[in-house]
Protein backbone atom coordinates (compact mmCIF):
# COMPACT_ATOMS: atom_id res chain seq x y z
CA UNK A 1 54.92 16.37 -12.93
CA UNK A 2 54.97 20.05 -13.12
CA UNK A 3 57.77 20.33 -15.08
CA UNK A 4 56.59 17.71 -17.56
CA UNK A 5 53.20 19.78 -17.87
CA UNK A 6 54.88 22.86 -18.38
CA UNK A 7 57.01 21.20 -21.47
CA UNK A 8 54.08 20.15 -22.84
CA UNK A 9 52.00 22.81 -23.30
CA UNK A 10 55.04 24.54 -24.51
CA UNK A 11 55.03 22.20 -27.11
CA UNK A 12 51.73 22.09 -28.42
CA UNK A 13 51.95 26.36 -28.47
CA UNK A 14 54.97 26.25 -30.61
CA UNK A 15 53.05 23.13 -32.70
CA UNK A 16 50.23 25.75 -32.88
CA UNK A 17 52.48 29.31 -33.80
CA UNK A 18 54.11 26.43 -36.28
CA UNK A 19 50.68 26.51 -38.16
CA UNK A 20 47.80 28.88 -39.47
CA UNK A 21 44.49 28.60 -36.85
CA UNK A 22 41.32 28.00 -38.11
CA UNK A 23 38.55 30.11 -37.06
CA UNK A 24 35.98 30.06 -40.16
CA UNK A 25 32.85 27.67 -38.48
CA UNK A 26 34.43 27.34 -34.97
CA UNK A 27 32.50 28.39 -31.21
CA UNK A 28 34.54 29.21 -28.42
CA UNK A 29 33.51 29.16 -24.81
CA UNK A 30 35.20 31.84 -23.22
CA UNK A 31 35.84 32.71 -19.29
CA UNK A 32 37.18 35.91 -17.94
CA UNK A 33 40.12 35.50 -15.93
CA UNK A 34 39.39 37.83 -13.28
CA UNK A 35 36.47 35.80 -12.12
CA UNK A 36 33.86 33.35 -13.76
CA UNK A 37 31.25 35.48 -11.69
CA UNK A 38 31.36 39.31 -12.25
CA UNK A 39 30.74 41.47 -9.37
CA UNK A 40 29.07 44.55 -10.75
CA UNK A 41 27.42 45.49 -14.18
CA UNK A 42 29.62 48.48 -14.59
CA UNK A 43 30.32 47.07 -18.32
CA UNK A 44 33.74 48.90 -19.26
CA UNK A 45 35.22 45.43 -18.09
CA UNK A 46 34.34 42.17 -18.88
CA UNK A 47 31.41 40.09 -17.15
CA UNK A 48 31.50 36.41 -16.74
CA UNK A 49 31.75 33.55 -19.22
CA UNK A 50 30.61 33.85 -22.77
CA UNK A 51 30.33 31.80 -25.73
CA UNK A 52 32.52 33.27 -29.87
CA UNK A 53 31.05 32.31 -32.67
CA UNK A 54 33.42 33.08 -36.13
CA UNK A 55 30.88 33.20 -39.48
CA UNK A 56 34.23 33.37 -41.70
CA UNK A 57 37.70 34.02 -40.72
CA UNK A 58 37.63 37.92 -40.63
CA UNK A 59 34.02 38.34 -38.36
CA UNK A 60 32.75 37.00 -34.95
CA UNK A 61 30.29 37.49 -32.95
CA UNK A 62 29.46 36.62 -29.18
CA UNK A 63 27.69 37.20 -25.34
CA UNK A 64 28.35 37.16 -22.10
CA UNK A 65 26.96 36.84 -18.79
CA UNK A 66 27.93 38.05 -15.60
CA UNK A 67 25.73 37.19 -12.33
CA UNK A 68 26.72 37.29 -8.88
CA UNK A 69 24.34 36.51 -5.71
CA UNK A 70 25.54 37.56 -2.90
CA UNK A 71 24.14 37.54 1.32
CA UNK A 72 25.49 38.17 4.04
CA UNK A 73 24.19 37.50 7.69
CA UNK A 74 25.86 38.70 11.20
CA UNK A 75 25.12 38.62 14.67
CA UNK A 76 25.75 41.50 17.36
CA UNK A 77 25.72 40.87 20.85
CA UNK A 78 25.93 44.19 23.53
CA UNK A 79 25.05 44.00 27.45
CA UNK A 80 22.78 40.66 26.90
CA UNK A 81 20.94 42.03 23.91
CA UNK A 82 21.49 40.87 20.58
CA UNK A 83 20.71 41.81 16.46
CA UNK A 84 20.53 39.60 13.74
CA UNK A 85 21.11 41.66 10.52
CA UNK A 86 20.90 39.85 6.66
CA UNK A 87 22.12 41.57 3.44
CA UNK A 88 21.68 41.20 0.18
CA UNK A 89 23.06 42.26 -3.13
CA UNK A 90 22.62 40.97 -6.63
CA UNK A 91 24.02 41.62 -9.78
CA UNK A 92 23.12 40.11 -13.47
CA UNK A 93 25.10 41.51 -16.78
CA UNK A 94 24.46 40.30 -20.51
CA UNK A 95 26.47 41.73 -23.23
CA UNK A 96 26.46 40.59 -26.99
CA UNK A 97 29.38 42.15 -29.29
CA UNK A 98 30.53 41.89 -33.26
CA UNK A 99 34.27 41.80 -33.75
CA UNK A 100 36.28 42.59 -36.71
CA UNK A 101 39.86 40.59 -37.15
CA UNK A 102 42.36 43.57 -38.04
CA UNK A 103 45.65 41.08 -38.77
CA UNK A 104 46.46 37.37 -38.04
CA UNK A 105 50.31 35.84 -37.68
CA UNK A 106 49.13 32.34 -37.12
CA UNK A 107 48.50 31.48 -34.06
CA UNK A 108 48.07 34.84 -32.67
CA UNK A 109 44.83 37.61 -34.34
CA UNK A 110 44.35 40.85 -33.31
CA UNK A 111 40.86 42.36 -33.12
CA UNK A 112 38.35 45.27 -33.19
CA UNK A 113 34.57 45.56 -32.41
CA UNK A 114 32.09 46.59 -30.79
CA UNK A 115 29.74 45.75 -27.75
CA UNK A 116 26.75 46.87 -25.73
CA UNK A 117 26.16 46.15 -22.13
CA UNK A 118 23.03 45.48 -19.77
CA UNK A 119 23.56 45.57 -16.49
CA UNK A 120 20.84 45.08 -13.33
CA UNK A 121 22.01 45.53 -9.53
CA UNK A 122 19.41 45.42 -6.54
CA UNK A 123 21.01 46.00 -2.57
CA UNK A 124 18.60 45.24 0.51
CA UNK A 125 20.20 46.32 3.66
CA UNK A 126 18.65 44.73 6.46
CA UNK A 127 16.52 46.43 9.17
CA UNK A 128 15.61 49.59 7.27
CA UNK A 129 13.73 51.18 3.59
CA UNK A 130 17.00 51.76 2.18
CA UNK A 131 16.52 49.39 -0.84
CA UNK A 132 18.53 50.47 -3.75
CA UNK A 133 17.67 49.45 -7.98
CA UNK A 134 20.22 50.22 -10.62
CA UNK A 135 19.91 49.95 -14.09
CA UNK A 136 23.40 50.20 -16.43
CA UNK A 137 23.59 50.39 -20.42
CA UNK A 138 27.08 50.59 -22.06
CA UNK A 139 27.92 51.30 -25.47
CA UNK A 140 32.08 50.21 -26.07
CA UNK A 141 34.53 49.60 -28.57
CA UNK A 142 36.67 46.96 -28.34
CA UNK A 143 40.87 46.01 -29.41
CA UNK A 144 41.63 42.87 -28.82
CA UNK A 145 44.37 40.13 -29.40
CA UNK A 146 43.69 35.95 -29.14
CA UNK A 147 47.18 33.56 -28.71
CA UNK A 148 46.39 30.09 -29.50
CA UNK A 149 48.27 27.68 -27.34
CA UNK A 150 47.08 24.82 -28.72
CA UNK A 151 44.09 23.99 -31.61
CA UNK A 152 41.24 24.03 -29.03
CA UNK A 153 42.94 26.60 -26.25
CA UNK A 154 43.55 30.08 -26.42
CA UNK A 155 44.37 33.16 -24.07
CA UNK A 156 43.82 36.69 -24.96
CA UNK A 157 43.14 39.79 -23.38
CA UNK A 158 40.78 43.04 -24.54
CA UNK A 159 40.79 46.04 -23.99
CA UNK A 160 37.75 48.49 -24.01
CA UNK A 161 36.67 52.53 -24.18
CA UNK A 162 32.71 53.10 -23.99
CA UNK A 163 30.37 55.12 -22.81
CA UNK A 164 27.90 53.66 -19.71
CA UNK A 165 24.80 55.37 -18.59
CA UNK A 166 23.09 54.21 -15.04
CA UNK A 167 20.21 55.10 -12.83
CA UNK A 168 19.65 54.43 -9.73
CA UNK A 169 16.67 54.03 -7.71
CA UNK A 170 16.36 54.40 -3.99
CA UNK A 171 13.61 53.55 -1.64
CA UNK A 172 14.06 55.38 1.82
CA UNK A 173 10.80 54.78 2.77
CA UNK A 174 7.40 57.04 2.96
CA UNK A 175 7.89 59.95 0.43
CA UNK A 176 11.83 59.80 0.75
CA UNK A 177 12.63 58.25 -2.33
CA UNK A 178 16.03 59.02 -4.29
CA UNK A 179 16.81 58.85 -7.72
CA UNK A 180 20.26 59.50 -9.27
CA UNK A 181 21.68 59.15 -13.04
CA UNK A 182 25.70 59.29 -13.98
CA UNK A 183 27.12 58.77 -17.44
CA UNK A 184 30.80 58.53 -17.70
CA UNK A 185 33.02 58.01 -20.89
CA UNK A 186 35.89 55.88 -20.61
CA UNK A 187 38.00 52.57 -20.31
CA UNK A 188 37.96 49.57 -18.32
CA UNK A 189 40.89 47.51 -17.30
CA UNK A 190 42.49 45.65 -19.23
CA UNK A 191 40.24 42.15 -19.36
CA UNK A 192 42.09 38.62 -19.72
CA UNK A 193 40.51 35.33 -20.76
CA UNK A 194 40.36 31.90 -21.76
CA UNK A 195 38.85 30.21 -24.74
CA UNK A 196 37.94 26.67 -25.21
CA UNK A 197 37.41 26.12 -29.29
CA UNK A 198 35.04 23.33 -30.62
């Protein structure tokens, strides 16, 4: 069964390099590959899933959301006392981006653009005023390539070099508050994902 799978997608991505793509009029929903759920807002790599829109054959533009909820609970147990302890974290990302196509061979289109970030992470440690809010804006330029493997399925991957900005807000309780800022300039990883076209 594997085997048979295997041929056929083969086949439909040589029917597809065999022919010129369409991408005039055409929406993609689009998943990152390293994880439908993005775990921090730190926007030089991808967030989420997204939706592509293409208003002719040579511009697109898109968004993306990232979100992740996340709570964890243990229990600790010393000399017949015990602690019950509960953290949270949560993260929510959007980004919206334009992207130029540089040069298409069929099938396959490479890509430039460019993209800005929002990013919003709260942490709430249990059993103390340590509560921590961070805001994150990036500004990034994208290069990009798309592979069609068949009409309505494509992988590609991106990469991206940006500038983010974040602040950070930390309550430690009764006039012990914390604030802290960092901009760095650089890349993220390179990002895979998958496209579903409509």
């Amino acid at each position: 069964m594997r085997t048979f799978l295997a041929a056929a997608l083969m086949l439909a991505a040589s029917s597809a390099a065999a022919q010129n793509v369409r991408l005039a009029d055409r929406t993609a929903l689009m998943f990152n590959l390293g994880g439908i759920f993005s775990s921090t807002p730190t926007a030089l790599d991808g967030v989420g899933v997204g939706g592509r829109y293409f208003m002719n054959d040579s511009m697109a533009v898109r968004a993306g959301l990232g979100l992740s909820l996340a709570s964890e609970k243990s229990e600790t147990s010393q000399s017949g006392f015990s602690q019950d302890s509960n953290d949270s974290s949560n993260t929510i990302a959007i980004e919206g981006a334009v992207e130029f196509v540089l040069m298409r061979a069929k099938a396959a289109y490479l890509y430039t653009g460019g993209l800005l970030q929002l990013g919003y992470n709260s942490t709430d440690p249990d059993g103390g005023n340590n509560n921590t809010d961070g805001f994150s804006t990036t500004l990034a330029g994208l290069l990009g390539a798309n592979y069609f493997l068949m009409e309505g399925l494509s992988v590609g991957a991106e990469y991206r070099l940006g500038l983010n900005y974040t602040s950070a807000h930390q309550d430690r309780g009764p006039d012990a508050d914390a604030d802290q800022t960092s901009t760095v300039l650089g890349v993220g990883t390179v990002g895979f994902h998958l496209g579903f076209w409509f």
